[in-house]
Each structure stands twice: as C-alpha cells, then as structure tokens.
Protein backbone atom coordinates (compact mmCIF):
# COMPACT_ATOMS: atom_id res chain seq x y z
CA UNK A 1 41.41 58.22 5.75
CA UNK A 2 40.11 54.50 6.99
CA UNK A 3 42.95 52.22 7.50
CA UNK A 4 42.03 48.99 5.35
CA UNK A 5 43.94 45.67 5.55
CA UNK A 6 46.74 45.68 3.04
CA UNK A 7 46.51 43.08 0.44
CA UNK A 8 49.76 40.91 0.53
CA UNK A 9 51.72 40.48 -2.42
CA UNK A 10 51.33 36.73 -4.55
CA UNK A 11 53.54 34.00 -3.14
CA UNK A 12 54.60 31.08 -5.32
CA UNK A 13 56.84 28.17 -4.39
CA UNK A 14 58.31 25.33 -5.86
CA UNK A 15 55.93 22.31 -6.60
CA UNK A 16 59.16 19.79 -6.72
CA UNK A 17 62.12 19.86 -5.67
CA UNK A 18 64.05 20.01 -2.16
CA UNK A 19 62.00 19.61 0.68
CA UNK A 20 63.24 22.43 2.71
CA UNK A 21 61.66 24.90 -0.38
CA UNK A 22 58.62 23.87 -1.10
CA UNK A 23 57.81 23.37 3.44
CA UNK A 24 58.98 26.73 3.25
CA UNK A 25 56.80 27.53 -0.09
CA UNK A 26 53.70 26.22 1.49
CA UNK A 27 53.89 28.06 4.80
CA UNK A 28 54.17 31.44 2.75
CA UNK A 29 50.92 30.60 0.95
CA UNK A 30 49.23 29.93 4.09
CA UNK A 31 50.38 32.60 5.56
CA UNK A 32 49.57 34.92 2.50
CA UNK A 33 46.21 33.54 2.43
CA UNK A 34 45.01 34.38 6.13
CA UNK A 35 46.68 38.00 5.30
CA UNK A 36 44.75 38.34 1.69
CA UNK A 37 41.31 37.39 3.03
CA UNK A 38 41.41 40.34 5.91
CA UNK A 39 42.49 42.56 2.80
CA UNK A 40 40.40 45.18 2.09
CA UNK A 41 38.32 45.07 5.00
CA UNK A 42 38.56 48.44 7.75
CA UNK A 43 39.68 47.60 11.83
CA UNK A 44 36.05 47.41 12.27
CA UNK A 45 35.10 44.37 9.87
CA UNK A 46 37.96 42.84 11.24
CA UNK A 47 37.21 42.95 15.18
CA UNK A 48 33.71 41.82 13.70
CA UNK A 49 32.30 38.18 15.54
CA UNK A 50 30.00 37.49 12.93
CA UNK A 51 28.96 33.94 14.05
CA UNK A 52 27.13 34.40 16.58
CA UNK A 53 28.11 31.22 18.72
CA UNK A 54 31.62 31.64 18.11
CA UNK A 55 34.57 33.76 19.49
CA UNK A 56 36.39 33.99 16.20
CA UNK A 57 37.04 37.03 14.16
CA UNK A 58 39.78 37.48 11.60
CA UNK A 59 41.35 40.49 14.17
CA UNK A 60 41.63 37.21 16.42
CA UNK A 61 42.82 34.68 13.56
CA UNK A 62 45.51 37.17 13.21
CA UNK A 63 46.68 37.40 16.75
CA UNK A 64 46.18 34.04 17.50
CA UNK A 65 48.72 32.71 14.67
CA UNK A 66 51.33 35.74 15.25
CA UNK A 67 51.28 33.78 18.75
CA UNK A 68 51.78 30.74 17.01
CA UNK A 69 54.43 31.42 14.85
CA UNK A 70 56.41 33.05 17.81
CA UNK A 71 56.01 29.68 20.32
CA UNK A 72 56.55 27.31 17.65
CA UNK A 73 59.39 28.60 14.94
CA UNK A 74 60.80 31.57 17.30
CA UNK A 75 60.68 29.53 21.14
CA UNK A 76 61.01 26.58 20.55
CA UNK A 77 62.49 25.19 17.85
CA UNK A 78 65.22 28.63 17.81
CA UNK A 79 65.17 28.86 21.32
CA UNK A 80 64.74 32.42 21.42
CA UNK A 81 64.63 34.34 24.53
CA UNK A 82 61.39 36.20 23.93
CA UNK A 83 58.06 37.20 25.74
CA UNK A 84 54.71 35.47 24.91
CA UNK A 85 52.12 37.39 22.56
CA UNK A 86 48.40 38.03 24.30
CA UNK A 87 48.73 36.32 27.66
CA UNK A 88 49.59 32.68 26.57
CA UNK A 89 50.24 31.78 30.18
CA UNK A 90 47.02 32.94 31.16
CA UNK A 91 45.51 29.84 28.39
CA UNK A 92 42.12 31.40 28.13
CA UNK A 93 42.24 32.70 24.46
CA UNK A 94 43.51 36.31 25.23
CA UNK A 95 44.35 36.19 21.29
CA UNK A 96 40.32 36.37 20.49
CA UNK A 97 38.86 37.33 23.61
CA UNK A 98 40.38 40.79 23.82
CA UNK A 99 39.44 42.59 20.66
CA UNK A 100 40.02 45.96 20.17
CA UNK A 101 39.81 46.70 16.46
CA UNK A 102 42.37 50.08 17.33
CA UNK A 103 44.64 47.80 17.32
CA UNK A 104 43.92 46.33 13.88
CA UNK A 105 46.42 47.85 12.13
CA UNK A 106 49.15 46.62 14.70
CA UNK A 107 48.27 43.03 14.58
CA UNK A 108 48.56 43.15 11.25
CA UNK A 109 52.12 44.31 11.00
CA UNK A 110 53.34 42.31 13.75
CA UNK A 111 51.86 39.21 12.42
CA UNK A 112 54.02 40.18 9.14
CA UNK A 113 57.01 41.02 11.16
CA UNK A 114 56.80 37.53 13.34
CA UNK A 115 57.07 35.95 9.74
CA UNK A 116 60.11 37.39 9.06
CA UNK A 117 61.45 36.69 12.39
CA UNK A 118 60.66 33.32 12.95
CA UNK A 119 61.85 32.81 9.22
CA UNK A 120 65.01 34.43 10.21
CA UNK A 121 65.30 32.37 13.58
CA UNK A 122 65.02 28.54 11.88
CA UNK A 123 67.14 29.84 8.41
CA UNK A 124 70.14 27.80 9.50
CA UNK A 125 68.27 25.16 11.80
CA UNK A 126 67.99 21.47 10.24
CA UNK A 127 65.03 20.23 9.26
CA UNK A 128 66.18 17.04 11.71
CA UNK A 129 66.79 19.07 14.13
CA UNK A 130 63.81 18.03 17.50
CA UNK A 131 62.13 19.56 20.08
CA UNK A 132 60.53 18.36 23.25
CA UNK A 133 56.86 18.61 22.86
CA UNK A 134 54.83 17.09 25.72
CA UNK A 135 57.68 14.56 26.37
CA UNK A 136 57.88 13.74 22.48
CA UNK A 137 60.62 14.31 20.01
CA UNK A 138 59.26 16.70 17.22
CA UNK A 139 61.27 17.27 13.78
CA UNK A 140 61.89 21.30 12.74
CA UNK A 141 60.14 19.43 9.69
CA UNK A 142 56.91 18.27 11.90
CA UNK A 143 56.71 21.81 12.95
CA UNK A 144 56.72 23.03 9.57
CA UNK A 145 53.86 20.47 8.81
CA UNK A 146 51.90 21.46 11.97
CA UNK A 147 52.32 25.54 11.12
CA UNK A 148 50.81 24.32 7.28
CA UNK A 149 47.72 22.36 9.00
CA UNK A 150 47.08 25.50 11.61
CA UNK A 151 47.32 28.15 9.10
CA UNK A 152 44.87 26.03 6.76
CA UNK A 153 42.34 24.77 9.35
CA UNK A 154 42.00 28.49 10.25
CA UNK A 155 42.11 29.90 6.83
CA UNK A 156 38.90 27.69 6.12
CA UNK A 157 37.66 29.53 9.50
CA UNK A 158 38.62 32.87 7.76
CA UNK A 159 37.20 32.39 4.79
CA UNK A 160 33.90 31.47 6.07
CA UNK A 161 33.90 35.02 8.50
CA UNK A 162 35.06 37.01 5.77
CA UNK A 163 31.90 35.55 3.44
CA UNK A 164 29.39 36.52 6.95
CA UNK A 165 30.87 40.30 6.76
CA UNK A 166 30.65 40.96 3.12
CA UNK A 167 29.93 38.44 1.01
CA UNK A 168 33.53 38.04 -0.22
CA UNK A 169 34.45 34.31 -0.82
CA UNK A 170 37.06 32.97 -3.17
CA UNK A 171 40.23 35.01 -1.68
C-alpha cells in the first residue's frame, strides 16, 4: 500500500483569554495547517519541486520547520542538550536541498514528535523568560510570535506548491 500523508486532527484554541493559551492556540493551528496541506499526498508529491525556480517542496517545508522548532523552543529557549536536524551548521539549506521522498514518512513523524517535545521543553518556562539572540534579549513570548510568523509565511509557500501538484487549494 502507498504511504500518504496523514491528515492531522482539527485544532481549536481560545480566541480570548490568557495569553499563554491562545500563543499556544495559534502555534497549533499553524502547525496543523503545514501538516493538513501535505495530507493526502504520497512521498513522491511531497519530495515534488514544482516551481521550477525554487528549492521548496512541502518534504522540505517539513524538515525545515522540525529544525526550527528544535533550535528555537527545544535549544534555546529550554536549553536542551540536543543535536541539530539536517546539517544546520553546514547553513546551506540541507533541510530542502537533500530530498529523498523515502524518507517522507519519517519527516513527517518527527516533525509531529518535535511538537510535542519542544511543547514539553517550554511547559513550565515563563513567557518573560529571554534569550540571547544575536546579542539581543528575546521574550519566550517573541519566540512564540516568531514560530506563528514562520509557520504562516511558509504555510502561504505550502499552499501555493500543494495547488502546482494537484490542484488542491483551500486546506
């Protein structure tokens, strides 16, 4: 049987309230999003660079924020001990570059399982609480904020590759 790209169950969060929710809310949906327009589609479509002047595919949208979500929630801002996803040292966009659609199915699940992680790794972590980023103090809340705007801007870049593979739009 083809592996196809699960379809993610519905995420709602609060639309008032505490701020820590609805940050919280609002990443989910993102996240839920990038996972829900890869649904359906086999490794194949996925590892697919349908724009021909352009090194994105939705296999590479998904590595590219598991990465994310590791450096910024799990590194960071936790300070977890862990090893970089697709050569981040190397800063030559392993995370799109090196598309095998084999490992489709992987990416996919590990993308899920760095949510949970780096959800797990900030649970008890102040919004106040800073980082250093490029000798600036950034809030656990900034991050938050950032994670929103890079799960968006590249959503808007999924949803575009998903309509050039199948027509799909709307997901």
């Amino acid at each position: 049987m083809t592996w196809l790209s699960p379809t993610p169950d519905p995420v709602d969060g609060p639309m008032a309230g505490a701020e820590r929710p609805i940050l919280e809310g609002m990443l989910s949906h993102q996240r839920r999003t990038l996972v829900n327009v890869c649904a359906g589609l086999t490794a194949d479509q996925l590892a697919l660079r349908p724009v021909g002047s352009s090194n994105l595919s939705l296999l590479g949208l998904v590595r590219h924020l598991a990465k994310v979500e590791r450096i910024w929630l799990r590194k960071r801002v936790a300070g977890e001990d862990v090893e970089h996803l697709h050569d981040f040292e190397a800063h030559d966009d392993t995370d799109f570059n090196q598309i095998d659609p084999a490992e489709a199915p992987g990416a996919v699940d590990q993308l899920r399982d760095e949510w949970a992680h780096a959800d797990r790794a900030v649970a008890g972590i102040d919004l106040d609480h800073t980082i250093d980023v490029h000798g600036h103090a950034m809030s656990l809340r900034m991050v938050y904020v950032h994670l929103v705007q890079e799960y968006a801007r590249h959503n808007g870049h999924a949803d575009l590759l998903r309509e050039a593979i199948d027509g799909t739009t709307g997901r």
